[in-house]
PDB file of N, CA and C in Angstrom:
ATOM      1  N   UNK A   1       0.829  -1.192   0.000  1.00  0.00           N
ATOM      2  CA  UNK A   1       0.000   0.000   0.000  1.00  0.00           C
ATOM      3  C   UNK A   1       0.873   1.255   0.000  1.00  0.00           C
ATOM      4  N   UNK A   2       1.694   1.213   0.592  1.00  0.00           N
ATOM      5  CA  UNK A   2       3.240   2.501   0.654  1.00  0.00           C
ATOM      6  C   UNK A   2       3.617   2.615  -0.516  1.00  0.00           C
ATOM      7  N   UNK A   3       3.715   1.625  -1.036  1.00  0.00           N
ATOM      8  CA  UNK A   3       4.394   1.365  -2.432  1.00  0.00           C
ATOM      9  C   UNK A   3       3.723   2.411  -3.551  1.00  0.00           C
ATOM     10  N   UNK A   4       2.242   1.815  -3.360  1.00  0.00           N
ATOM     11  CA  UNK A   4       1.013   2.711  -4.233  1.00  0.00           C
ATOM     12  C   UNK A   4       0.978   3.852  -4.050  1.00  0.00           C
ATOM     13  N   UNK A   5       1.359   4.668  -2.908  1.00  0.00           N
ATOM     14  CA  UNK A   5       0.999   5.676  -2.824  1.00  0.00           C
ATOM     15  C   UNK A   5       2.089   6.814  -3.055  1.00  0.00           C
ATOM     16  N   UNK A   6       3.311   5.942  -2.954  1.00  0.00           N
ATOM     17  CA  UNK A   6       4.905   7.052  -3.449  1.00  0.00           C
ATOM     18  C   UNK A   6       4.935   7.084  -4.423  1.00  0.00           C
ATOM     19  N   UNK A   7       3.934   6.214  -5.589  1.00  0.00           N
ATOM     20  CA  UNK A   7       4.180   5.727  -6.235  1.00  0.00           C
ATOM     21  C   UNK A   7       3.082   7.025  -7.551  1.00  0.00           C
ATOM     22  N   UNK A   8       1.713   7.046  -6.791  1.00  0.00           N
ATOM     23  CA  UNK A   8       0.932   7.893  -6.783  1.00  0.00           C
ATOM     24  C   UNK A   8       1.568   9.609  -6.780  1.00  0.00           C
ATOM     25  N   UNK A   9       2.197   9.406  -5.752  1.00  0.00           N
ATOM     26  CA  UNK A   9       2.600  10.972  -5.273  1.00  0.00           C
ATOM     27  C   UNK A   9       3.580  11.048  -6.796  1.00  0.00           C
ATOM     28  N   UNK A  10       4.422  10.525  -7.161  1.00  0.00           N
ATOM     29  CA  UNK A  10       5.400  10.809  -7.563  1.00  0.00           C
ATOM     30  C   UNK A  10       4.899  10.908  -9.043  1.00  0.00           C
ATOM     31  N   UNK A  11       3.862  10.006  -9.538  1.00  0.00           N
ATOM     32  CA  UNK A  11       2.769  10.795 -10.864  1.00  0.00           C
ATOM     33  C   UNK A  11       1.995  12.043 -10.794  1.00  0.00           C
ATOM     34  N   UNK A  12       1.990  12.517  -9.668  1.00  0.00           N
ATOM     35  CA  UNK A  12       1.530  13.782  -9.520  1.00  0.00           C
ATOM     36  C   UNK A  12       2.322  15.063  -9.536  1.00  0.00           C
ATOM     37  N   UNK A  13       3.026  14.798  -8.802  1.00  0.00           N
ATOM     38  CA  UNK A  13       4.309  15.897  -9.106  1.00  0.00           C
ATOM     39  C   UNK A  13       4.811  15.435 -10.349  1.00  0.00           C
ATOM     40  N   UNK A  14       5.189  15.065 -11.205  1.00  0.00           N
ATOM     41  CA  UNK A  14       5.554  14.484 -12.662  1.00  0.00           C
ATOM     42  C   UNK A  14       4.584  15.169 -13.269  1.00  0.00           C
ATOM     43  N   UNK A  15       3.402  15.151 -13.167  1.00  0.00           N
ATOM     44  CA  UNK A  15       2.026  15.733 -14.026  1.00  0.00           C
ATOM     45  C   UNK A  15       2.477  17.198 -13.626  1.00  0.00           C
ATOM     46  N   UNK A  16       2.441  17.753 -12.485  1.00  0.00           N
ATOM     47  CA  UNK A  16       2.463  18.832 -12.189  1.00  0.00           C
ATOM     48  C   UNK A  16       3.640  19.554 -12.926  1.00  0.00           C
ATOM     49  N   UNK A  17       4.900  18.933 -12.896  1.00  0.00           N
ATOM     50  CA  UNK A  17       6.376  19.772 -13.708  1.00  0.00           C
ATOM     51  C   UNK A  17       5.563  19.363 -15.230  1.00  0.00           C
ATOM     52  N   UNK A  18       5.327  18.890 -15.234  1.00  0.00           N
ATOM     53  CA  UNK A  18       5.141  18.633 -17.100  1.00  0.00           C
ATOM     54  C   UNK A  18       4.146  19.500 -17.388  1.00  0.00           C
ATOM     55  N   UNK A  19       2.762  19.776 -17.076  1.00  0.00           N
ATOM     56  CA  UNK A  19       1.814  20.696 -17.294  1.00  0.00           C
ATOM     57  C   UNK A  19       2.403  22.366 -16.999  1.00  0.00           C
ATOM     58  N   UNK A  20       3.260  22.586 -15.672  1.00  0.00           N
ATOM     59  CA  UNK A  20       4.103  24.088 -15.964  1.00  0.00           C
ATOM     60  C   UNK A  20       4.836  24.264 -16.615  1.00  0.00           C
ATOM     61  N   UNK A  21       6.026  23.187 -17.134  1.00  0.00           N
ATOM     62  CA  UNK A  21       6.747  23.236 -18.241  1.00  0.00           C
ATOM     63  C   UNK A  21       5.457  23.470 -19.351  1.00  0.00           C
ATOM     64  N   UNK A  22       5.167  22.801 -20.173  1.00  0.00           N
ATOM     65  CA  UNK A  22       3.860  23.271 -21.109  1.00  0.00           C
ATOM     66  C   UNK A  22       3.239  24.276 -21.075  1.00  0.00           C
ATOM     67  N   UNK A  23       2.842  24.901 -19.784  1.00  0.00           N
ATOM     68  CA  UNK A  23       2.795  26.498 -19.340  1.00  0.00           C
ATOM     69  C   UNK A  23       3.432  27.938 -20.244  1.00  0.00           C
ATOM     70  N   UNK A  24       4.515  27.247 -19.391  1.00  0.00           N
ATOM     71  CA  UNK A  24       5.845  27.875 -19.883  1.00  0.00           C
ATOM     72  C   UNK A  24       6.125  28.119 -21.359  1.00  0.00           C
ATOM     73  N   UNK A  25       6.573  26.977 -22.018  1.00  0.00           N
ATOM     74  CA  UNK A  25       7.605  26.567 -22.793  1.00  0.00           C
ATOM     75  C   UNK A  25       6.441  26.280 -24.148  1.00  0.00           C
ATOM     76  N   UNK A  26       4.965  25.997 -24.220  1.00  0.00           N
ATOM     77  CA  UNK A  26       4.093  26.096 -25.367  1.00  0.00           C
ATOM     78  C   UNK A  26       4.154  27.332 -26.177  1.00  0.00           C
ATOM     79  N   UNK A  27       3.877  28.514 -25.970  1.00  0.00           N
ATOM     80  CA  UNK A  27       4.459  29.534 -26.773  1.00  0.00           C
ATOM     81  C   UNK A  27       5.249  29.569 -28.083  1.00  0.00           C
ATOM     82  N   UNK A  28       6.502  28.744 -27.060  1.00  0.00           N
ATOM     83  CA  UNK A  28       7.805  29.089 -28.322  1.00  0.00           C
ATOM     84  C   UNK A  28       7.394  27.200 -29.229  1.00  0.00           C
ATOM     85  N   UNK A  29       6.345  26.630 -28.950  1.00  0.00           N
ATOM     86  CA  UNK A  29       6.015  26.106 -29.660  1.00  0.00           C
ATOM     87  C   UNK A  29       4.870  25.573 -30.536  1.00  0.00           C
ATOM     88  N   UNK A  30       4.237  26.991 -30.323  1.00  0.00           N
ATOM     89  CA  UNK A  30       3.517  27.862 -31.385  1.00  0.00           C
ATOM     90  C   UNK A  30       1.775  27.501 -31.149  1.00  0.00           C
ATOM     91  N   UNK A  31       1.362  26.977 -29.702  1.00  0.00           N
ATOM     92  CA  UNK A  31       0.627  26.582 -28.846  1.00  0.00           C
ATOM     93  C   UNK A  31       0.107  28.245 -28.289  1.00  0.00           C
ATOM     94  N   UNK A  32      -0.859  28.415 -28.639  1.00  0.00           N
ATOM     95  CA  UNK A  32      -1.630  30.195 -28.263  1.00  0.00           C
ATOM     96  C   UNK A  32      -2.296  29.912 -27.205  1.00  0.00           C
ATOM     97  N   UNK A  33      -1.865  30.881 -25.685  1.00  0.00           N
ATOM     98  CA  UNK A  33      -3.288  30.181 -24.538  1.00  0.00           C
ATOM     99  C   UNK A  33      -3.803  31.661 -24.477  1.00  0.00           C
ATOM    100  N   UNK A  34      -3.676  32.792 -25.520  1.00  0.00           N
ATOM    101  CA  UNK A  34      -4.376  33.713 -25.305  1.00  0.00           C
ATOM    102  C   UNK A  34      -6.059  33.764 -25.234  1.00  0.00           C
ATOM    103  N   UNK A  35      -6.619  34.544 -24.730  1.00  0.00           N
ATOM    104  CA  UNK A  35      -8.621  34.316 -24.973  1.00  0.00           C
ATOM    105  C   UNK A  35      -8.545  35.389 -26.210  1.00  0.00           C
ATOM    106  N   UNK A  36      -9.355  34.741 -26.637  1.00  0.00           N
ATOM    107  CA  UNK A  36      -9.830  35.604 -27.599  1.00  0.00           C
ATOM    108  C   UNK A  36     -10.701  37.315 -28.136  1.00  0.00           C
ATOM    109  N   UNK A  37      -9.897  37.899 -28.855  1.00  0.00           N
ATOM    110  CA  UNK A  37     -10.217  39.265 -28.616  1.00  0.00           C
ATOM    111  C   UNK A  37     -11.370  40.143 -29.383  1.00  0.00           C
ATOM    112  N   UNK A  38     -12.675  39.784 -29.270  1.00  0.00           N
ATOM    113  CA  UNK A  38     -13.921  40.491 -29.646  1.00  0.00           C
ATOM    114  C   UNK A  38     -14.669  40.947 -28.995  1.00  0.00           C
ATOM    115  N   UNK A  39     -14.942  42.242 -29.490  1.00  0.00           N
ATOM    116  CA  UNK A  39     -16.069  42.639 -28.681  1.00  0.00           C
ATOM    117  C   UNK A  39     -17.388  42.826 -28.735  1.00  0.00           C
ATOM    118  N   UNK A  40     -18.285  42.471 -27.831  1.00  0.00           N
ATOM    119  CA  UNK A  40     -19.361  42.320 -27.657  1.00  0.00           C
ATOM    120  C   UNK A  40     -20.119  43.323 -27.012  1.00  0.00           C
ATOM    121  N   UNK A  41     -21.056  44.065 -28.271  1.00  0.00           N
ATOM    122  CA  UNK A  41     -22.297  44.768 -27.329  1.00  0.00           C
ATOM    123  C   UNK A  41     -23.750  44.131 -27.619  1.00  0.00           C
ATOM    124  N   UNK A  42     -24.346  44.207 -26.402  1.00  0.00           N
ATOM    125  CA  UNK A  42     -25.511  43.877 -26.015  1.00  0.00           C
ATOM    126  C   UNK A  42     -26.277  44.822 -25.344  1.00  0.00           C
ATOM    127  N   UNK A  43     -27.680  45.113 -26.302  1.00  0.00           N
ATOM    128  CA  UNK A  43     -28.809  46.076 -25.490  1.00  0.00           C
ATOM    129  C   UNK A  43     -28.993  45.656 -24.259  1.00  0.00           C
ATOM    130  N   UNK A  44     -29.375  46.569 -23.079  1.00  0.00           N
ATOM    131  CA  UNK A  44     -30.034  46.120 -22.229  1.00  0.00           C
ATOM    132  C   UNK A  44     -31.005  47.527 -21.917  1.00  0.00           C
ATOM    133  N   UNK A  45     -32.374  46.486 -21.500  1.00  0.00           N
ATOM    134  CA  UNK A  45     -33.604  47.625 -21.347  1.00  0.00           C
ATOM    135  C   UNK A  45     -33.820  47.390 -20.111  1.00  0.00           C
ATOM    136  N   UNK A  46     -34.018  48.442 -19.456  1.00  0.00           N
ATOM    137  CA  UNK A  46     -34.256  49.270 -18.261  1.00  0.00           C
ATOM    138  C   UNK A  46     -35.283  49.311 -17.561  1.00  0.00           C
ATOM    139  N   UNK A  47     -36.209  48.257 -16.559  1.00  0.00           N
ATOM    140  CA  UNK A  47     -37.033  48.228 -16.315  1.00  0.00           C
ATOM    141  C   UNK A  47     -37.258  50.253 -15.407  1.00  0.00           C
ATOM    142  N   UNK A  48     -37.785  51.010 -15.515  1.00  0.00           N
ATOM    143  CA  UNK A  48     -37.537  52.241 -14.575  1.00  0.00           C
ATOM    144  C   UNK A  48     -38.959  52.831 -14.705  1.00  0.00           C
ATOM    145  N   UNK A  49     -39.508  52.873 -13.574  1.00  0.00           N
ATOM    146  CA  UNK A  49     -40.828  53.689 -13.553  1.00  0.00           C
ATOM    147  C   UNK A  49     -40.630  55.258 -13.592  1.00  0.00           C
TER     148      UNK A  49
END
């Protein structure tokens, strides 16, 4: 059960450096995590007595 679980831990931190590396380092390999830039208008009516 010790075994499983260092075993566990140590795929997690592994996931974890590999997903911030990819963070990081996607950019310069041409991977975009920008949002996207449009803009949006929408009426809104005014309930006002």
């Amino acid at each position: 059960m010790g075994r499983l679980v260092k075993f566990l831990v140590y795929v997690v931190c592994l996931g974890a450096v590999a997903l911030i590396g990819y963070a990081y380092l996607g950019p310069f390999f041409g991977v975009d995590f920008s949002a996207p830039q449009t803009e949006q208008r929408l009426p809104v009516v005014l309930d006002a007595d």
